[in-house]
N, C-alpha and C. Protein backbone atom coordinates (compact mmCIF):
# COMPACT_ATOMS: atom_id res chain seq x y z
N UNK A 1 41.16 -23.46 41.62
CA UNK A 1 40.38 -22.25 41.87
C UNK A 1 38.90 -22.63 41.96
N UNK A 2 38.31 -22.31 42.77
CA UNK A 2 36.87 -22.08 43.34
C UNK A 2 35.88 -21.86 41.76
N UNK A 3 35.00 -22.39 41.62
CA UNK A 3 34.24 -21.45 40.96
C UNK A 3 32.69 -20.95 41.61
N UNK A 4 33.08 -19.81 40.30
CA UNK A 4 32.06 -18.51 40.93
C UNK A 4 30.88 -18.48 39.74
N UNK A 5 29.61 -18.31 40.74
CA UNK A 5 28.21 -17.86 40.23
C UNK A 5 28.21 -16.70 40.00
N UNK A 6 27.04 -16.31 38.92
CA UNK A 6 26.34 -15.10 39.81
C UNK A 6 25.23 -15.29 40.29
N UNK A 7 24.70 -13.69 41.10
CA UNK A 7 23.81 -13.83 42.21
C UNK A 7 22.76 -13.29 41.52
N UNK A 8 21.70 -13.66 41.36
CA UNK A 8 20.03 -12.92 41.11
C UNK A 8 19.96 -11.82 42.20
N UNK A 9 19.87 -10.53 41.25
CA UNK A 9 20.07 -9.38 42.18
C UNK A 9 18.44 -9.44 42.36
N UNK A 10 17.90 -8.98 41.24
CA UNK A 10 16.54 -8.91 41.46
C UNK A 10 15.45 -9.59 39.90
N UNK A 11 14.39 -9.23 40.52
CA UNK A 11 13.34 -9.77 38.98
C UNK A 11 12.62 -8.66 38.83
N UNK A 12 12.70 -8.52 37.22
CA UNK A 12 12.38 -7.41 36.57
C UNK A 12 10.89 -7.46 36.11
N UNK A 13 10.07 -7.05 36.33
CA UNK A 13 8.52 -7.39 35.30
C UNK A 13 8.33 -5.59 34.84
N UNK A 14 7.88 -6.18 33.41
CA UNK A 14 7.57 -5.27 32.51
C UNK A 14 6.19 -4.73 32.78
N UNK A 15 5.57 -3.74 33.12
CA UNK A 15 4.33 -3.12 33.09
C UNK A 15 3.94 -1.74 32.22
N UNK A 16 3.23 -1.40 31.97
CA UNK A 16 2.75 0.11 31.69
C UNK A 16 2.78 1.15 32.74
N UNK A 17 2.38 0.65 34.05
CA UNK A 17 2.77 1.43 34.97
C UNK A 17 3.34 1.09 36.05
N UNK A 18 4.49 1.36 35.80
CA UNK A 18 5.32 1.19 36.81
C UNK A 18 4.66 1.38 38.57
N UNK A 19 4.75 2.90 38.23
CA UNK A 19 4.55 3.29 39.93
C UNK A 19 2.88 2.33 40.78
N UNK A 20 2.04 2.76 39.25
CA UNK A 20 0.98 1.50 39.54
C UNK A 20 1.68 0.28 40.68
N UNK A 21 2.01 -0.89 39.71
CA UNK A 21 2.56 -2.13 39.94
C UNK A 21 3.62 -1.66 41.14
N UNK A 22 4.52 -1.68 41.14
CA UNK A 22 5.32 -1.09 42.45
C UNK A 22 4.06 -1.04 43.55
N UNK A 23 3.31 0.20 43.62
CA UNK A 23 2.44 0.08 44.61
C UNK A 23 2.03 -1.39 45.27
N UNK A 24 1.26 -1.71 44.20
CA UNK A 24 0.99 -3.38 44.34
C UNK A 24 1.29 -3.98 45.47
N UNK A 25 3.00 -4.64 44.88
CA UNK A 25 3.63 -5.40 45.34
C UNK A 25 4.35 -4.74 46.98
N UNK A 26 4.31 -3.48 46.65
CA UNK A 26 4.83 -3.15 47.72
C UNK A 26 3.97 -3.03 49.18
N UNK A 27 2.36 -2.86 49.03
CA UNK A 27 1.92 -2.91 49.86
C UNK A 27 1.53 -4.68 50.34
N UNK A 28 1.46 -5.32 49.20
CA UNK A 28 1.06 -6.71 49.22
C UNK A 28 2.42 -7.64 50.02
N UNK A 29 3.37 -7.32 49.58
CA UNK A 29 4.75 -7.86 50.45
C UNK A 29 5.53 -7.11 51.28
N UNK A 30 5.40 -5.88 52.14
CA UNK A 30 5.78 -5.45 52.66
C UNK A 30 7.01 -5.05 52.08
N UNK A 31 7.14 -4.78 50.89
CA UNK A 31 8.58 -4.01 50.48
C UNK A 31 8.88 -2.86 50.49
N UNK A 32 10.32 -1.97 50.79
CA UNK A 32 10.54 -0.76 50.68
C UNK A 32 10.98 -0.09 49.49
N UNK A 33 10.70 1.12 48.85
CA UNK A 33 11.36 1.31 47.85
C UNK A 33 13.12 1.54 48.20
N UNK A 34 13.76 1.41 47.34
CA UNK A 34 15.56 1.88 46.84
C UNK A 34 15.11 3.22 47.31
N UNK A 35 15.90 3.82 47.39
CA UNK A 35 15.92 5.29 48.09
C UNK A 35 16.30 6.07 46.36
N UNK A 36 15.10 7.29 46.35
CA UNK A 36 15.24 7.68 45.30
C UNK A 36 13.78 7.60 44.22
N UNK A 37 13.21 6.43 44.99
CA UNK A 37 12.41 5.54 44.44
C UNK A 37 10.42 5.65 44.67
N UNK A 38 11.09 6.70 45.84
CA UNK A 38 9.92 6.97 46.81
C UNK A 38 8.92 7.63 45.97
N UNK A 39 7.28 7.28 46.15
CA UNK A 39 6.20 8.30 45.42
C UNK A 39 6.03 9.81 45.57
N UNK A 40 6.52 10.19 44.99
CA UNK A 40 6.51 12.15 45.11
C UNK A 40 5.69 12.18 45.85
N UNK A 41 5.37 13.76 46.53
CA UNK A 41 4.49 14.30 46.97
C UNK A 41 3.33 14.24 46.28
N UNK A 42 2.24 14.23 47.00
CA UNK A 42 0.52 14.41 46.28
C UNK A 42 0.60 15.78 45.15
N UNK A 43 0.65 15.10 43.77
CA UNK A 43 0.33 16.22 42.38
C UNK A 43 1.56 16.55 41.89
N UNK A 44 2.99 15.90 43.04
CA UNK A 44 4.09 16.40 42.32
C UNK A 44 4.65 15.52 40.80
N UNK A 45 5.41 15.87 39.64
CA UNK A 45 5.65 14.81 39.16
C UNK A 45 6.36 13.84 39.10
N UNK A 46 6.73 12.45 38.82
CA UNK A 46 6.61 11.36 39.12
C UNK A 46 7.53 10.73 38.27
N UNK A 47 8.22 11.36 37.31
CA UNK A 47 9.38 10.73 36.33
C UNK A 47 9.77 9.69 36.72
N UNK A 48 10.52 9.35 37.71
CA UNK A 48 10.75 7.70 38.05
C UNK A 48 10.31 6.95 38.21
N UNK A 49 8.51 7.41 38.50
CA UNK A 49 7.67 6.16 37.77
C UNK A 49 6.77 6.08 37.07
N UNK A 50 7.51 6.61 35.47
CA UNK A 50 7.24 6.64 34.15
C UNK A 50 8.36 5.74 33.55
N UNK A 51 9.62 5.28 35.01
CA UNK A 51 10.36 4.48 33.65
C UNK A 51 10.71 2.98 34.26
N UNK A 52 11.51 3.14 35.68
CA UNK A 52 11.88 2.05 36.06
C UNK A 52 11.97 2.41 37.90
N UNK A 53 11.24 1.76 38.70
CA UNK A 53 11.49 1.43 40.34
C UNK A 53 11.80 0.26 40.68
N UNK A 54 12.49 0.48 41.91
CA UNK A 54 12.81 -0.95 42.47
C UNK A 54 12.72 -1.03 43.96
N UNK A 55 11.79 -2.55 44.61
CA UNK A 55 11.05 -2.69 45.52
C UNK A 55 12.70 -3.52 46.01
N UNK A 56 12.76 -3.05 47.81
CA UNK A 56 13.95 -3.88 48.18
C UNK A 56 13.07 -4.96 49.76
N UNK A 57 13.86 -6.16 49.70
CA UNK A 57 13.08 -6.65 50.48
C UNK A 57 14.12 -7.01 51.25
N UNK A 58 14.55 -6.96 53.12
CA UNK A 58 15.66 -7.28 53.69
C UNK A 58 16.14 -8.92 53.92
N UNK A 59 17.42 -9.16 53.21
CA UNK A 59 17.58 -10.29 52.94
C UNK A 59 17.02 -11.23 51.58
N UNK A 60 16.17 -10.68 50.64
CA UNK A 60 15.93 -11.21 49.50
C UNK A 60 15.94 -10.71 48.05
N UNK A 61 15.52 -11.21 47.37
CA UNK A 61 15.83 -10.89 46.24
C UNK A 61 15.11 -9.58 46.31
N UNK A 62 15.56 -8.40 45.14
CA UNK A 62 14.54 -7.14 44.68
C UNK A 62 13.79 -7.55 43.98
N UNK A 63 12.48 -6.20 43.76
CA UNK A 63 11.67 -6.47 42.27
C UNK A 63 11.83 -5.31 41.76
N UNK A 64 11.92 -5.25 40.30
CA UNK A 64 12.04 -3.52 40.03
C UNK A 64 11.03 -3.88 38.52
N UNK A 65 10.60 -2.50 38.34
CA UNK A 65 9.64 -2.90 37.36
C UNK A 65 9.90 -1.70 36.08
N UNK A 66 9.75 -2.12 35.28
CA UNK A 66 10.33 -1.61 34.23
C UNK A 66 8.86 -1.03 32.73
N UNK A 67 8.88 -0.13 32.73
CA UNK A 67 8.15 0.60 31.64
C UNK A 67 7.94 0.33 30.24
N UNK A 68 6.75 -0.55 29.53
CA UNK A 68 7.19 -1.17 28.57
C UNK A 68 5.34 -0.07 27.57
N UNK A 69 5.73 0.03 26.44
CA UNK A 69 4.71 0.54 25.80
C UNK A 69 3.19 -0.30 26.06
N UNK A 70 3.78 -1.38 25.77
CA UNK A 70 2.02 -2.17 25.43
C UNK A 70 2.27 -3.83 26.27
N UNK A 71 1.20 -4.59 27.17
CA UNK A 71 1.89 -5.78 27.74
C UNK A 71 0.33 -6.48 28.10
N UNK A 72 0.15 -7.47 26.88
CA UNK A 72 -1.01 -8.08 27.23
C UNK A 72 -1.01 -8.65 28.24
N UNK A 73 -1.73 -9.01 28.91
CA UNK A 73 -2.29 -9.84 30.05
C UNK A 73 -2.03 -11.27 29.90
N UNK A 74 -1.27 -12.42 30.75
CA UNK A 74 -1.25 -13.47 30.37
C UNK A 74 -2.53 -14.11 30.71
N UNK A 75 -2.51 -15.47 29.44
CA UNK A 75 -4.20 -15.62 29.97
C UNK A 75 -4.10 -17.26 30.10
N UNK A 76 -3.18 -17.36 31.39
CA UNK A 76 -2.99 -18.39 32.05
C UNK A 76 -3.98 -19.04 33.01
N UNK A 77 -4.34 -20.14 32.51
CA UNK A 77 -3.35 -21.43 32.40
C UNK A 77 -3.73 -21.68 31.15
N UNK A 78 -4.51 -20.97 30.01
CA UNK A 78 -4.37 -21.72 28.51
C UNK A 78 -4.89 -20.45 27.91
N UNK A 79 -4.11 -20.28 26.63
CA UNK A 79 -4.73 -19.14 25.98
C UNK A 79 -3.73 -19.17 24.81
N UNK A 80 -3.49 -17.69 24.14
CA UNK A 80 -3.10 -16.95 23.54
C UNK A 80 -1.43 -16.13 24.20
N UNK A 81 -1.43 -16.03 25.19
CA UNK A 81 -0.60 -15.16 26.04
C UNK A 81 -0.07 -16.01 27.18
N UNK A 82 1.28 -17.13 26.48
CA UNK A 82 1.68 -17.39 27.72
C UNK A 82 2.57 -16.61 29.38
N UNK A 83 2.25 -17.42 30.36
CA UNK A 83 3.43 -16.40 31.42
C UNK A 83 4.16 -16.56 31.26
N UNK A 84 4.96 -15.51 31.22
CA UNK A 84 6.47 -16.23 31.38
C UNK A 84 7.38 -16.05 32.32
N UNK A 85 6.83 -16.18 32.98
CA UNK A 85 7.40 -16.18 34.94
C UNK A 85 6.18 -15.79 35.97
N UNK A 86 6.58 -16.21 37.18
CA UNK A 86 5.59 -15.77 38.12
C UNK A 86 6.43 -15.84 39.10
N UNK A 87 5.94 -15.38 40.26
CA UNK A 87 6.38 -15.06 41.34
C UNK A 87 5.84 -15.89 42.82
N UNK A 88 6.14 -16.42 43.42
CA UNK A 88 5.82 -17.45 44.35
C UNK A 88 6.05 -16.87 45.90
N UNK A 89 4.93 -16.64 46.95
CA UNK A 89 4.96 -16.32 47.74
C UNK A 89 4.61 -17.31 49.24
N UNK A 90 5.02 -17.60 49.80
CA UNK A 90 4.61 -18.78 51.24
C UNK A 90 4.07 -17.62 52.19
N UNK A 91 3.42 -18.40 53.04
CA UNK A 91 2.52 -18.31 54.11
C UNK A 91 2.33 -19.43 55.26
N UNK A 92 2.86 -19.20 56.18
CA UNK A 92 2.81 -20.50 57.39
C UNK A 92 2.19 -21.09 57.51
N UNK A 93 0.19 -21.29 57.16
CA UNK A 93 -0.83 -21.96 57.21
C UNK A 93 -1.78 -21.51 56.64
N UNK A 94 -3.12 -21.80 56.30
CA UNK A 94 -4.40 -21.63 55.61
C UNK A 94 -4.87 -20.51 55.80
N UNK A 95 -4.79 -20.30 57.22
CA UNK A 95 -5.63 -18.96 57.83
C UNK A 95 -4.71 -17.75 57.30
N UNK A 96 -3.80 -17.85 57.24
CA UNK A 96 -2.79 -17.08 57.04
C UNK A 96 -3.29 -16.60 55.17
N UNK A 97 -3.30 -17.98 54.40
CA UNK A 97 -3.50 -17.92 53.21
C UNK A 97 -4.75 -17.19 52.64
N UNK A 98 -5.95 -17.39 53.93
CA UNK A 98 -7.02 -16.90 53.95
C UNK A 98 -7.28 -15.27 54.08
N UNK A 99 -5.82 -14.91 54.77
CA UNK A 99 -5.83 -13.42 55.43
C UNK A 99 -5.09 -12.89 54.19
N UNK A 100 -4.34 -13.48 53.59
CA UNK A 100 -3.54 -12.71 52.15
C UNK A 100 -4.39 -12.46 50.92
N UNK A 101 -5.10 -13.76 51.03
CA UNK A 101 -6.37 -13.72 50.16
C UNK A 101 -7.07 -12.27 50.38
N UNK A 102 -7.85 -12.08 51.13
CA UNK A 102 -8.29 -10.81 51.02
C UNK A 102 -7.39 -9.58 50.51
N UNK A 103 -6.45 -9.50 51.23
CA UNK A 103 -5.66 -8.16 51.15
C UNK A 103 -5.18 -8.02 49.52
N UNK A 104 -5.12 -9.39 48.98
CA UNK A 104 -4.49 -9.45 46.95
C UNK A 104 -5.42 -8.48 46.60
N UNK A 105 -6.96 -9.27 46.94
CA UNK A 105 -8.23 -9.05 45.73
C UNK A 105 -8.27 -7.55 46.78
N UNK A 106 -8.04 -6.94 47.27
CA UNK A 106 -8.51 -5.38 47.59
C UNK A 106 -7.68 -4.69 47.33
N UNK A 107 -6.35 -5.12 46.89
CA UNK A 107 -4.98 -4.14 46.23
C UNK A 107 -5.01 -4.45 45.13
N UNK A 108 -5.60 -5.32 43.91
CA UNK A 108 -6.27 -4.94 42.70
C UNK A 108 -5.99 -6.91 42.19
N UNK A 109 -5.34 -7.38 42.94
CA UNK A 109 -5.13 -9.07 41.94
C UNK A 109 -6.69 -9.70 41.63
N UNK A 110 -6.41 -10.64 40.80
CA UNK A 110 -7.46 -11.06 40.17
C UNK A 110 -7.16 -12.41 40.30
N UNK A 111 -8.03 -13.37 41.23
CA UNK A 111 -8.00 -14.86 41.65
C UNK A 111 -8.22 -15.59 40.07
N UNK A 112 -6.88 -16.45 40.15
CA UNK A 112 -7.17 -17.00 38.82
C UNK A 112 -7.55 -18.49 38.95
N UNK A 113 -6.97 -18.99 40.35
CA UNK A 113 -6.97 -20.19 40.93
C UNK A 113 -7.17 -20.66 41.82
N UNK A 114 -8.03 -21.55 42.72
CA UNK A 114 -8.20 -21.27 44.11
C UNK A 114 -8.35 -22.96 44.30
N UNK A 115 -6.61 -23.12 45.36
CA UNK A 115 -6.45 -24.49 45.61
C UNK A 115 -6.61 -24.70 46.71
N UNK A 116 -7.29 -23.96 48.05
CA UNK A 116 -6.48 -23.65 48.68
C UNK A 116 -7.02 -24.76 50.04
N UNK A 117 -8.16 -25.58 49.46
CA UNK A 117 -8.45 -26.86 50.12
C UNK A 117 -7.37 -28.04 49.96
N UNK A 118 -6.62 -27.81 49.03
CA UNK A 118 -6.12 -28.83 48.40
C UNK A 118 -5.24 -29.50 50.13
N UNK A 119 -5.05 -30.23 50.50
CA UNK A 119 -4.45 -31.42 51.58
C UNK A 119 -2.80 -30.93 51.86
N UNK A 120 -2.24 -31.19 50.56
CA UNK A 120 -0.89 -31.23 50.27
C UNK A 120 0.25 -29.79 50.06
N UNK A 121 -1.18 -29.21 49.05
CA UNK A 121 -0.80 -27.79 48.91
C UNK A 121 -1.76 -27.21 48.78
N UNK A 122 -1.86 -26.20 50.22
CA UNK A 122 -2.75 -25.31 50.07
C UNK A 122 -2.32 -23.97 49.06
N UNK A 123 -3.02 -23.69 47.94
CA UNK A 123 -2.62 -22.41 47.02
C UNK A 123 -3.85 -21.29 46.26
N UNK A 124 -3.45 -20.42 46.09
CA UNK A 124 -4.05 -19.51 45.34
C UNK A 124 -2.77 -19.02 44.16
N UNK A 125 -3.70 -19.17 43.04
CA UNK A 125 -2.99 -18.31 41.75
C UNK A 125 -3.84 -17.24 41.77
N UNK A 126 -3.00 -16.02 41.40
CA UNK A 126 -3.80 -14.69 40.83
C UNK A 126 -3.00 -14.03 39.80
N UNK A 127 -3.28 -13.20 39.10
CA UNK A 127 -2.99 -12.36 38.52
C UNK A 127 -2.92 -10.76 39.18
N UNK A 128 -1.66 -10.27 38.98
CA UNK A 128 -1.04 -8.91 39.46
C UNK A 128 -2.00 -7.73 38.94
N UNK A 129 -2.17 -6.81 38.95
CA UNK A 129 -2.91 -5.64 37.80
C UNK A 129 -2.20 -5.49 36.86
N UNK A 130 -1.24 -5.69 36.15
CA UNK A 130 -0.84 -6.10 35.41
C UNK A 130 -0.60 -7.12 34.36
N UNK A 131 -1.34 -7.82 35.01
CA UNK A 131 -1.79 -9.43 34.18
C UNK A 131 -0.66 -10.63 34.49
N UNK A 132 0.47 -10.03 35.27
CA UNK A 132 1.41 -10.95 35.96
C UNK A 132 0.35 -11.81 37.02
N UNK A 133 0.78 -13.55 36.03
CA UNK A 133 0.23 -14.97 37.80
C UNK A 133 1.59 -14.53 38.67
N UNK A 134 1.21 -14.40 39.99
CA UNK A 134 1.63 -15.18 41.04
C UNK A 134 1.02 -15.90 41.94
N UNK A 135 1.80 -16.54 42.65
CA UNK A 135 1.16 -17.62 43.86
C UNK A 135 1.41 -17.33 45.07
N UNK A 136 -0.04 -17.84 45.67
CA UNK A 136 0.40 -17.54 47.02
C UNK A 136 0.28 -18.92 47.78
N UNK A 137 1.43 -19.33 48.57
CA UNK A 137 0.72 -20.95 49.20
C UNK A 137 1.38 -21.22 50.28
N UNK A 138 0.89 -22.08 51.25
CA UNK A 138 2.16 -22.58 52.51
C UNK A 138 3.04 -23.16 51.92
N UNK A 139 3.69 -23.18 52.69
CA UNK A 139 5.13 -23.74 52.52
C UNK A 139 5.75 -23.35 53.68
């Protein structure tokens, strides 16, 4: 008999605000919400994102983000508050890296790292509004 995996449906990150973070990522990676998931109308209320949404991306993994009381900021790469995951994003070339660059730091990330001369690997680390690193780099 064959053996069987399982599949990484999706990755979960803990925030205070959900619908916040969702936003984020969703305008930053082009993701759609799960149906259900969608931002109410302007002033309507918003219960589903007070607890848990989930961002779907075609062909890849989800992100859904989950409602947690209190979530320090990691204060990576040395601190008090390690990460404990990040999220890794590619980009076909520099210019490209250069054009994502902007769009992070104006949807709220916070440049934590900036490699992006580097020869081998061009990269940027940031931090999410949430205090989640991810990366952005060619590949």
């Amino acid at each position: 008999m064959a053996q069987t995996f399982p599949t990484v449906r999706q990755v979960v990150l803990d925030t205070t605000d959900p619908r916040g973070l969702a936003e984020f990522y969703r305008a930053l990676l082009g993701l759609s919400y799960r149906s259900g998931d969608e931002p109410p109308a302007d002033g309507a209320p918003d219960p589903r994102g007070q607890d848990w949404l989930v961002l779907r991306s075609p062909g890849g993994v989800q992100l859904a983000f989950q409602q947690v009381a209190a979530l320090p900021p990691a204060t990576w790469p040395e601190g008090p508050v390690p990460q404990q995951l990040h999220l890794d994003a590619t980009v076909p070339d520099v210019a490209e890296l250069d054009a994502q660059h902007e769009r992070a730091i104006t949807l709220g990330a916070e440049l934590l790292l900036d490699r992006s001369d580097d020869p081998d690997e061009p990269l940027r680390v940031y931090a999410d509004p949430a205090g989640h690193p991810f990366c952005l780099f060619v590949g």
